[in-house]
Every structure is written in structure tokens, then in C-alpha cells.
Protein backbone atom coordinates (compact mmCIF):
# COMPACT_ATOMS: atom_id res chain seq x y z
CA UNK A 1 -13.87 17.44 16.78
CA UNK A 2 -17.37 18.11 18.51
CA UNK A 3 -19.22 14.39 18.04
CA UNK A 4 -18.11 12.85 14.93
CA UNK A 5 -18.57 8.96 13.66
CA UNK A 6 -16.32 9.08 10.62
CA UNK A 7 -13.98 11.25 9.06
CA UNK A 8 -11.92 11.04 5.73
CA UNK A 9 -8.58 12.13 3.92
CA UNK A 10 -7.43 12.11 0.33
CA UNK A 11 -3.89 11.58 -0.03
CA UNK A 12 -0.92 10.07 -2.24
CA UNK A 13 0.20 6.59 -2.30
CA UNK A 14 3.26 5.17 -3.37
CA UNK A 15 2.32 1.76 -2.66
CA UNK A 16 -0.94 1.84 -5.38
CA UNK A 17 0.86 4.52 -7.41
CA UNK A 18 -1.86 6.45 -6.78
CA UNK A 19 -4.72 8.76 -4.83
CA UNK A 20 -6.45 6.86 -1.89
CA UNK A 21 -9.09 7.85 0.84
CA UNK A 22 -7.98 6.35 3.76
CA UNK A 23 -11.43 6.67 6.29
CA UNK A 24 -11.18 6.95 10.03
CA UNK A 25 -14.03 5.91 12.52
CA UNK A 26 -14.55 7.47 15.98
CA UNK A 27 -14.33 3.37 17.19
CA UNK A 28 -10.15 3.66 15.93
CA UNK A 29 -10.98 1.52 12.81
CA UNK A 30 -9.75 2.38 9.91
CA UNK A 31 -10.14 1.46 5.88
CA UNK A 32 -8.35 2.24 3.01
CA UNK A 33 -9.54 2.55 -0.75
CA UNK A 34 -5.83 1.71 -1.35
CA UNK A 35 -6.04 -1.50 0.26
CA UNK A 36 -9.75 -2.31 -0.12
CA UNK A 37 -8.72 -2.30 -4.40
CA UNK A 38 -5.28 -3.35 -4.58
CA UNK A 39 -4.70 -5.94 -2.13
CA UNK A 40 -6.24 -8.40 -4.17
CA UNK A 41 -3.92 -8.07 -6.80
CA UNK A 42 -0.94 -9.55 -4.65
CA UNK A 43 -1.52 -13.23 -6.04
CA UNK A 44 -1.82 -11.65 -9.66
CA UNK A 45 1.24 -12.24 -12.50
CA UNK A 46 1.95 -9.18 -14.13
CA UNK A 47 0.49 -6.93 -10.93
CA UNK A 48 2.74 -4.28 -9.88
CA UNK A 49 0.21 -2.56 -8.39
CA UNK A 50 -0.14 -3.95 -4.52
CA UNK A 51 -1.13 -2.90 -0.86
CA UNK A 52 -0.35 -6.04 1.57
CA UNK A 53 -0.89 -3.52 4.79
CA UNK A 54 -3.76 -1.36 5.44
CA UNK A 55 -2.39 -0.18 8.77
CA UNK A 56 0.68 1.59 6.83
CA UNK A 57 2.25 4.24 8.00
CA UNK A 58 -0.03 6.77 6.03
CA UNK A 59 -2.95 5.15 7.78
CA UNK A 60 -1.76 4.97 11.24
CA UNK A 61 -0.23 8.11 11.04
CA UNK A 62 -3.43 9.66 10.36
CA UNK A 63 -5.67 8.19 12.90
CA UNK A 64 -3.12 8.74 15.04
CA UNK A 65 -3.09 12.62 14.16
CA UNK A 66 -7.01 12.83 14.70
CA UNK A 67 -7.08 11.50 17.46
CA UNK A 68 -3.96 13.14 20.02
CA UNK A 69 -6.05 16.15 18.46
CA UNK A 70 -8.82 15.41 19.74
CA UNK A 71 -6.75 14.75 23.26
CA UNK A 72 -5.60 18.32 23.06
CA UNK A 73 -9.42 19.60 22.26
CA UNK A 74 -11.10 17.95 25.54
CA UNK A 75 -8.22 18.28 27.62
């Protein structure tokens, strides 16, 4: 990737039973819609709906992806 700041992926989510964009910055950070709506929810009765983790696998996974990419590309 030629000089990016942020870049984004729709995907699936068992957790939140449910699409999330999960956002990755050129910094490593990372953020969720998953986990920014449902992690709330954990101290909630009657909630099934819950993220506790925003660095899941799904999230990781991705920003890990971009960047050994992004290794390759320069190197």
C-alpha cells in the first residue's frame, strides 16, 4: 500500500451475530464496530449479544495480513 493512514474491512462476526468493520491504522491500532457497540452489553441481563476482546482473532488476523503485505511490497 503506497502511503495510507487507515484502511477498513467488512466482515462476519460470530461473537455480535453479526456484520462488523473492523478499521486498521498505519500506527498498528486497531477498532472494531463489533466491540465499540457490543461490549457494553457484557454487564446487561438478558444480553446475548457480547464482544469482551477487540484484539480477536478476526482483528489481529487482519492487521496482521496488511501489514506482512506491506513487508512483501517494500521489500
Amino acid at each position: 500500500m503506497i502511503d495510507w493512514q487507515l484502511t477498513a474491512t467488512t466482515i462476519f462476526c460470530a461473537e455480535v451475530e453479526g456484520e462488523v468493520t473492523i478499521f486498521v491504522y498505519k500506527d498498528g491500532s486497531v477498532n472494531c464496530t463489533g466491540f465499540d457497540r457490543y461490549h457494553q452489553d457484557t454487564g446487561k441481563t438478558g444480553s446475548k449479544t457480547v464482544c469482551t476482546n477487540l484484539m480477536c482473532q478476526q482483528v489481529s488476523g487482519y492487521r496482521d495480513r496488511l501489514f506482512s503485505e506491506e513487508a512483501v511490497d517494500n521489500g
